[in-house]
Protein backbone atom coordinates (compact mmCIF):
# COMPACT_ATOMS: atom_id res chain seq x y z
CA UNK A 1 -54.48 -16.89 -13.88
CA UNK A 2 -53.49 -20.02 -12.07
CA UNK A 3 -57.43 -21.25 -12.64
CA UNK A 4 -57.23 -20.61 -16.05
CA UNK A 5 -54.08 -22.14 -16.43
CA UNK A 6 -55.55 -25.59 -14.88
CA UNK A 7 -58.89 -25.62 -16.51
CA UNK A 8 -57.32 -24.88 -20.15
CA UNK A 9 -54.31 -27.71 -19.37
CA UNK A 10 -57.51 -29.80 -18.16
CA UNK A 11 -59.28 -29.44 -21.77
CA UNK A 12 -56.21 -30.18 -23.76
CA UNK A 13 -55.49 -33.06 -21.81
CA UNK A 14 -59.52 -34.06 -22.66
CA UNK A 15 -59.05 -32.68 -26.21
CA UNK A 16 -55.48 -33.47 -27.43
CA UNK A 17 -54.07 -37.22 -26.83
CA UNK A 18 -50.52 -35.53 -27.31
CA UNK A 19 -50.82 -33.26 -24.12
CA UNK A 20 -49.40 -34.06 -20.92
CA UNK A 21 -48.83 -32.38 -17.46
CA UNK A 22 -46.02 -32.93 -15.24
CA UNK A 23 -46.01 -31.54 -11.62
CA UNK A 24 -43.89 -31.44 -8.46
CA UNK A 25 -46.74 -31.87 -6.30
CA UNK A 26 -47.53 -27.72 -6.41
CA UNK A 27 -51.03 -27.79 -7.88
CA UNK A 28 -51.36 -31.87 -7.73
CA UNK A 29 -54.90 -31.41 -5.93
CA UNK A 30 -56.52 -29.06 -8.98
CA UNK A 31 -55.32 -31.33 -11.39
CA UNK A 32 -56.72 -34.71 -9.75
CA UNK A 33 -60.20 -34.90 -11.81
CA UNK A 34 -58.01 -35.18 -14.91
CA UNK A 35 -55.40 -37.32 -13.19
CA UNK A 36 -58.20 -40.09 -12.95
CA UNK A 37 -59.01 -39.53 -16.45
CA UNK A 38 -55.74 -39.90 -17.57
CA UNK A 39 -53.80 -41.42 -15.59
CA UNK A 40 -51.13 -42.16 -18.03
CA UNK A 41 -50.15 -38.27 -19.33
CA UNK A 42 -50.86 -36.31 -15.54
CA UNK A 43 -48.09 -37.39 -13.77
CA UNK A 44 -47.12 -36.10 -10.46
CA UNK A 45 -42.97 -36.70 -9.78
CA UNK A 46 -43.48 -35.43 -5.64
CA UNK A 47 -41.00 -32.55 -4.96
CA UNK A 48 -38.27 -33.67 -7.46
CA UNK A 49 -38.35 -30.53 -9.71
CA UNK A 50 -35.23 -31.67 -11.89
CA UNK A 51 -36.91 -34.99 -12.74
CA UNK A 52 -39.98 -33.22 -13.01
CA UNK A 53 -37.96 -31.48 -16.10
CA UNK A 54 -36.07 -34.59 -17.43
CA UNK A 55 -39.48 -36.45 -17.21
CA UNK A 56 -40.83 -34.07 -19.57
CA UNK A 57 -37.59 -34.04 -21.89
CA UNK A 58 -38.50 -37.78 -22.00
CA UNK A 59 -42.00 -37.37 -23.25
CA UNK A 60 -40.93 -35.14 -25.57
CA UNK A 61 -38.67 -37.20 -27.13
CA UNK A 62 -41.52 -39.50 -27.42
CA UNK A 63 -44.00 -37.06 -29.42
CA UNK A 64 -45.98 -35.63 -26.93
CA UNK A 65 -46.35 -32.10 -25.66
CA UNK A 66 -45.61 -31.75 -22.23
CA UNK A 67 -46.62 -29.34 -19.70
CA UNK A 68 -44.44 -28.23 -17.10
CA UNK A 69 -45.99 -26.62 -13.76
CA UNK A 70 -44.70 -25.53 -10.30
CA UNK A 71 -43.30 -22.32 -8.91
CA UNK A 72 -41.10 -20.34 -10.44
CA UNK A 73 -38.09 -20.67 -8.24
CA UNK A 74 -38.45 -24.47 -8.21
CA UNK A 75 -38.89 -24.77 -12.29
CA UNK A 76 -36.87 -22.19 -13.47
CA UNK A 77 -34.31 -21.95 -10.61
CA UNK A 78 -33.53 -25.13 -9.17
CA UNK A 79 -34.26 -26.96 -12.41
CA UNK A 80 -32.13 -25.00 -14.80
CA UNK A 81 -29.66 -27.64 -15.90
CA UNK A 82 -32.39 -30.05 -16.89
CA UNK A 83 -34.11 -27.04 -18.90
CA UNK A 84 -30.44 -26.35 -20.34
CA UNK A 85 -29.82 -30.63 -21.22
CA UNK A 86 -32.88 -32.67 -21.22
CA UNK A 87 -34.84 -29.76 -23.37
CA UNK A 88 -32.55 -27.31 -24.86
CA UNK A 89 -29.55 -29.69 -25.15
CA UNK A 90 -31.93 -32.27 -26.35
CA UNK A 91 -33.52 -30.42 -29.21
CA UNK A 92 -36.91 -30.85 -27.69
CA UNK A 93 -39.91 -28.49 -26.62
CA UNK A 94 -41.90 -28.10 -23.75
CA UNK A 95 -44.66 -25.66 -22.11
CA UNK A 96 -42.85 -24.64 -18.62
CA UNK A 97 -45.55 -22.62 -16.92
CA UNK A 98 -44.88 -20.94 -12.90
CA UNK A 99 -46.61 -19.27 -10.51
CA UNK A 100 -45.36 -17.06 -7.94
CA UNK A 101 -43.30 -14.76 -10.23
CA UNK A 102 -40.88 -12.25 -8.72
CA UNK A 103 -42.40 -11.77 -5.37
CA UNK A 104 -45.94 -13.29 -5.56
CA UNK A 105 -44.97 -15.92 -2.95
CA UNK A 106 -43.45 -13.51 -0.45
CA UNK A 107 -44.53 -14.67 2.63
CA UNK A 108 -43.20 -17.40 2.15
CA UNK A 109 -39.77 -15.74 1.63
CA UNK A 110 -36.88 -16.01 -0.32
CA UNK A 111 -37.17 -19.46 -1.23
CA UNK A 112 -40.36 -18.69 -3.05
CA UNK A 113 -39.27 -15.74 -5.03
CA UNK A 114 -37.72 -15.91 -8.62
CA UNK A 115 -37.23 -12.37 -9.68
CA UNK A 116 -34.10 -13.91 -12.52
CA UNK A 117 -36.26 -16.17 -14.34
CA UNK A 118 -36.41 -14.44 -17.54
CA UNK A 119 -32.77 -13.85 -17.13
CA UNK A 120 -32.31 -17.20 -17.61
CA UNK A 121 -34.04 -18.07 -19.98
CA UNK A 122 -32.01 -15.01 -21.79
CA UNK A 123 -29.04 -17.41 -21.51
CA UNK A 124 -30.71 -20.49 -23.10
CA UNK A 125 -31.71 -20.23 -27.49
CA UNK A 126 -35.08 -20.40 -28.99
CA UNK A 127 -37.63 -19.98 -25.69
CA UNK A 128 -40.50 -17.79 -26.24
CA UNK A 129 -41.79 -16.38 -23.13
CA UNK A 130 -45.07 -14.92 -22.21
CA UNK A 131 -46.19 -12.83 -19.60
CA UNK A 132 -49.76 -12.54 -18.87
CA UNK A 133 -51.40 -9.13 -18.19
CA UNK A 134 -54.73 -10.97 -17.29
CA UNK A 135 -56.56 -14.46 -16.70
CA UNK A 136 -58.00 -13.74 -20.12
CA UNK A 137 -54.56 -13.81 -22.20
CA UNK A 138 -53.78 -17.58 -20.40
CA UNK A 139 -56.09 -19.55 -22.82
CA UNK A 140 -54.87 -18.14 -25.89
CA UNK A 141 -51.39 -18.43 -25.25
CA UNK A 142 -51.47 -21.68 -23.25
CA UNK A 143 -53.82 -23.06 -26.52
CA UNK A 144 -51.28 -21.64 -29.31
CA UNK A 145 -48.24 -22.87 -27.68
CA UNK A 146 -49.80 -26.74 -27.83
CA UNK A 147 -50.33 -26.17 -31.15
CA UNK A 148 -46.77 -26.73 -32.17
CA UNK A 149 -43.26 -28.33 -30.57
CA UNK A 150 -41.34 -25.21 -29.52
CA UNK A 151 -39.85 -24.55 -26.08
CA UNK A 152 -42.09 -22.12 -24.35
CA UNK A 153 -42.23 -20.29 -20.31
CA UNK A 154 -45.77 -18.71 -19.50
CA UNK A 155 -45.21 -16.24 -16.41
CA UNK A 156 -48.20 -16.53 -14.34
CA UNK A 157 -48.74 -13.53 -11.92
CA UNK A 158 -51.43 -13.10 -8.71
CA UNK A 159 -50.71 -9.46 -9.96
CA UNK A 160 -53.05 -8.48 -13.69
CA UNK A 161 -54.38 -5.62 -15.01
CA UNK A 162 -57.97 -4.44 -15.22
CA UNK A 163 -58.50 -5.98 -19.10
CA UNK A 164 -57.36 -8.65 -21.08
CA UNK A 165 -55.11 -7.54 -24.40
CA UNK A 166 -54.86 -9.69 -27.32
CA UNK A 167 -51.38 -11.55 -28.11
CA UNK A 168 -50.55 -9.51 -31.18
CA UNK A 169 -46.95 -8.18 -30.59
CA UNK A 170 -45.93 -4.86 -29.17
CA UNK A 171 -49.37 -2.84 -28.77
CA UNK A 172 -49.76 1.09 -28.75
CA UNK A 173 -52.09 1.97 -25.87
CA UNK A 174 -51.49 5.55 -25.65
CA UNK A 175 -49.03 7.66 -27.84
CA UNK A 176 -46.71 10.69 -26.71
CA UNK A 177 -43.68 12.48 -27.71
CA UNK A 178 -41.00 12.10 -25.19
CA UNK A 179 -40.28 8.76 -24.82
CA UNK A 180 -41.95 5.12 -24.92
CA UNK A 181 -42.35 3.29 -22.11
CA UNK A 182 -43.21 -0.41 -22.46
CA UNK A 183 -45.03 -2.54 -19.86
CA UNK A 184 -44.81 -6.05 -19.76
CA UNK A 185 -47.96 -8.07 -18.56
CA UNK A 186 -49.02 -7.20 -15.16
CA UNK A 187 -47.06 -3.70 -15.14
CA UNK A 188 -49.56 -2.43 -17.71
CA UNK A 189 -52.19 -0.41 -15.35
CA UNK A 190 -49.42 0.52 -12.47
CA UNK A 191 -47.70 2.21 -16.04
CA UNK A 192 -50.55 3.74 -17.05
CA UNK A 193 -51.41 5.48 -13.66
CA UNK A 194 -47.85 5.94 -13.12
CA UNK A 195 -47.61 8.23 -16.77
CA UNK A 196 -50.76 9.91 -16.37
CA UNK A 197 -50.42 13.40 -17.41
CA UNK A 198 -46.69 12.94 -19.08
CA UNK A 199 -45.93 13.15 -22.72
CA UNK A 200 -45.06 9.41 -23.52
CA UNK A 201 -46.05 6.37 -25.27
CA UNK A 202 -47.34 3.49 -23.99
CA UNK A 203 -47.13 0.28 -25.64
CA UNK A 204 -47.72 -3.35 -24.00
CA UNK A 205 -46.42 -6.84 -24.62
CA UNK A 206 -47.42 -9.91 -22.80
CA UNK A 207 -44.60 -11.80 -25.14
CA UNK A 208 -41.51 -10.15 -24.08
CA UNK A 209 -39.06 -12.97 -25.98
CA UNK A 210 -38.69 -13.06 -28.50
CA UNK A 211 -39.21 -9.09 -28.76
CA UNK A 212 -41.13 -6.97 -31.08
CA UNK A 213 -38.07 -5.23 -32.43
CA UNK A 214 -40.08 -4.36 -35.62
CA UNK A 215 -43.16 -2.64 -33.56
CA UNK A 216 -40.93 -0.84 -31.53
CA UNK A 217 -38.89 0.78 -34.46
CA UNK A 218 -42.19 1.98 -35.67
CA UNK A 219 -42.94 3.85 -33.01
CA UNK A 220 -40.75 6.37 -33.85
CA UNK A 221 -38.79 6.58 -30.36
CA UNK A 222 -34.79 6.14 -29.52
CA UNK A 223 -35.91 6.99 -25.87
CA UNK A 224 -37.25 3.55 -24.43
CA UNK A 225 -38.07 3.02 -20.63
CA UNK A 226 -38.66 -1.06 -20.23
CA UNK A 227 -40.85 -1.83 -17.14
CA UNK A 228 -41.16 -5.51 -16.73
CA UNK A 229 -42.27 -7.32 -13.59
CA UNK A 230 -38.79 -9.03 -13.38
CA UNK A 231 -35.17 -8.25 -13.01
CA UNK A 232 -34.70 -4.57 -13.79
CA UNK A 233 -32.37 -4.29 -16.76
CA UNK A 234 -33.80 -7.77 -18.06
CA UNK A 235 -34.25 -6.67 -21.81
CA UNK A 236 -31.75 -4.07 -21.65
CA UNK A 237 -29.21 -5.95 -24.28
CA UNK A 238 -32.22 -6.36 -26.52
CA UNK A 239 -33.42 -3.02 -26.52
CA UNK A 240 -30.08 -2.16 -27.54
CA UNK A 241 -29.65 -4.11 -30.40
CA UNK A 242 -32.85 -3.58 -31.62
CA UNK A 243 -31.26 0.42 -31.70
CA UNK A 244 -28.04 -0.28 -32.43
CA UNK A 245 -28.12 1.76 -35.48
CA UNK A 246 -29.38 4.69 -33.69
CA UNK A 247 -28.44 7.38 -31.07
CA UNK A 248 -30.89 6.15 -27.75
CA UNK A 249 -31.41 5.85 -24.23
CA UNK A 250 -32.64 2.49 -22.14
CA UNK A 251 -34.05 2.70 -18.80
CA UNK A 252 -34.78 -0.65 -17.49
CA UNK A 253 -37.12 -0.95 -14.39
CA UNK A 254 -38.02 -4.14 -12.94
CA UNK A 255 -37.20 -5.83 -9.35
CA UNK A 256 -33.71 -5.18 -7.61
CA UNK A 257 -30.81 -6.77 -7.66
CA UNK A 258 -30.87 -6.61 -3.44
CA UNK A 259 -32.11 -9.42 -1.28
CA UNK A 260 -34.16 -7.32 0.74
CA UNK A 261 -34.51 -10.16 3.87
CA UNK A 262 -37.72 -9.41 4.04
CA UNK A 263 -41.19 -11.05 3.82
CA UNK A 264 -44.07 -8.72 3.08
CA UNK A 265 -46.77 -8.48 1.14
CA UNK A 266 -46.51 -8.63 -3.04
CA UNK A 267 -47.59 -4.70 -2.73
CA UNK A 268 -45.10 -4.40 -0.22
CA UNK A 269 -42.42 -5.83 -2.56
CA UNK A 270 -43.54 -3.70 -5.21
CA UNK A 271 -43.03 -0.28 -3.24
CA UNK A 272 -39.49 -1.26 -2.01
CA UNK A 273 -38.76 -1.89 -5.54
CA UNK A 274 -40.20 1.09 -7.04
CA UNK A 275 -42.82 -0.71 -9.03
CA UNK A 276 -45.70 0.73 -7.95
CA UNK A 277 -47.06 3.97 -9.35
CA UNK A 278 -45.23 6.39 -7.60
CA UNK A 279 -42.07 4.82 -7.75
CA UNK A 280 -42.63 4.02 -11.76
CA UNK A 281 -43.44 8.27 -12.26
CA UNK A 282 -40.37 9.16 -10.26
CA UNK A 283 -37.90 7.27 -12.39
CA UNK A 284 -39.71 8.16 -15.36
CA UNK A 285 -40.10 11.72 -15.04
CA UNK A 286 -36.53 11.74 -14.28
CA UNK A 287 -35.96 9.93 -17.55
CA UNK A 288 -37.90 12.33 -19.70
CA UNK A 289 -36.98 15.48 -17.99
């Protein structure tokens, strides 16, 4: 994904005189070649992640669409009050794009993991946010989101499914009777392997916010387990609203409130949490049954 992600950035910066990347030195090297070439709209602020943010507020201001890139924890995180005031606050858009995800970066520890990024955002009006199931999803949405001025977060993961999915809303992949249990980018195979054999729908999004409220109503189901590669319970006051008018059940499964104090291996991370298969058809079955 994180390829993708550079090469697509590289041919809009080639392509589109409005385009502009901003860094805090994580991916600096990849994005040299076009650096040279434009020297004036690839700017590299070091490790400064807020001015990273209020640089890009800046060029928005100015009429071009920046592109916001570094880990996770160190754009979403530690640069949350520029995101709040020099783009929210400020009226203006940009394209915030991490790496590293929840647990991605978990040998590197704590300070590299951002399971409450979408959380945030939750607390901030107007972001859309996409979540990749696949290198192949990165162009399109990277692409569409340059294509207008809106604030946008693109959740890159080291962690994809098998295929790419178009961006179309809230997708049926499999239907059952029992309940529907929608994965979120990355979580789409460990959901499908983790449901084999049991009587529910699947359905996928890669755009979790805003939510397909509309494709979910028309799936017929007021049982709804929400398995996104975040904080568990994430969506859980959206799923609710979208049902408000109707008797239901949320289960929301994502990553732990717990610091574990551990390092590990992204696998590793996703056991403890109960993200991988057999810890997805535990709390499911339980759900259903």
């Amino acid at each position: 994904m994180r390829e993708t992600f550079v090469d697509t950035a590289t041919r809009l910066l080639d392509d589109d005189p409005r385009t502009a990347v901003v860094l805090a030195d994580i991916s600096a090297v990849a994005f040299e070649p076009a650096a040279r070439r434009h020297p004036d709209r690839v700017l590299n602020m070091g490790i400064r992640e807020q001015l990273m943010v209020g640089v890009a507020g800046g060029l928005a201001l100015t009429g071009l669409r920046p592109i916001v890139h570094s880990y996770a924890t160190f754009v979403v995180d530690r640069a949350y009050e520029q995101i709040k005031l020099d783009i929210g606050h400020q009226g203006v858009g940009a394209i915030l794009v991490s790496v590293g995800a929840s647990y991605d970066g978990s040998t590197a520890g704590r300070t590299h993991m951002s399971p409450g990024d979408v959380a945030l955002f939750d607390t901030l009006d107007g972001w859309t946010v996409h979540v990749p199931g696949h290198a192949g999803e990165v162009a399109p949405l990277l692409i569409a989101a340059a294509e207008h001025d809106e604030p946008v977060y693109i959740r890159l993961s080291t962690h994809h499914n098998s295929a790419p999915r178009p961006a179309t809303g809230l997708q049926t992949i499999k239907r059952g009777q029992r309940a529907v249990v929608v994965a979120v980018g990355p979580m789409l195979d460990t959901v499908l392997a983790a449901t084999e054999g049991l009587d529910v729908t699947v359905a996928y999004t890669n755009t979790p916010r805003p939510f397909d409220v509309r494709g979910l109503r028309a799936l017929g189901h007021h049982d709804v387990v929400m398995v996104e590669p975040y904080l568990a319970g994430t969506s859980s006051a959206v799923l609710a609203e979208a049902l408000r008018d109707v008797p239901s059940r949320v289960l929301g499964l994502g990553v732990g409130r717990a610091d574990l104090h551990r390092y590990g291996s992204p696998k590793d991370h996703a056991r403890w949490h109960g993200l991988d298969a057999a810890g997805l058809r535990r709390s499911i079955s339980e759900f259903v049954n």
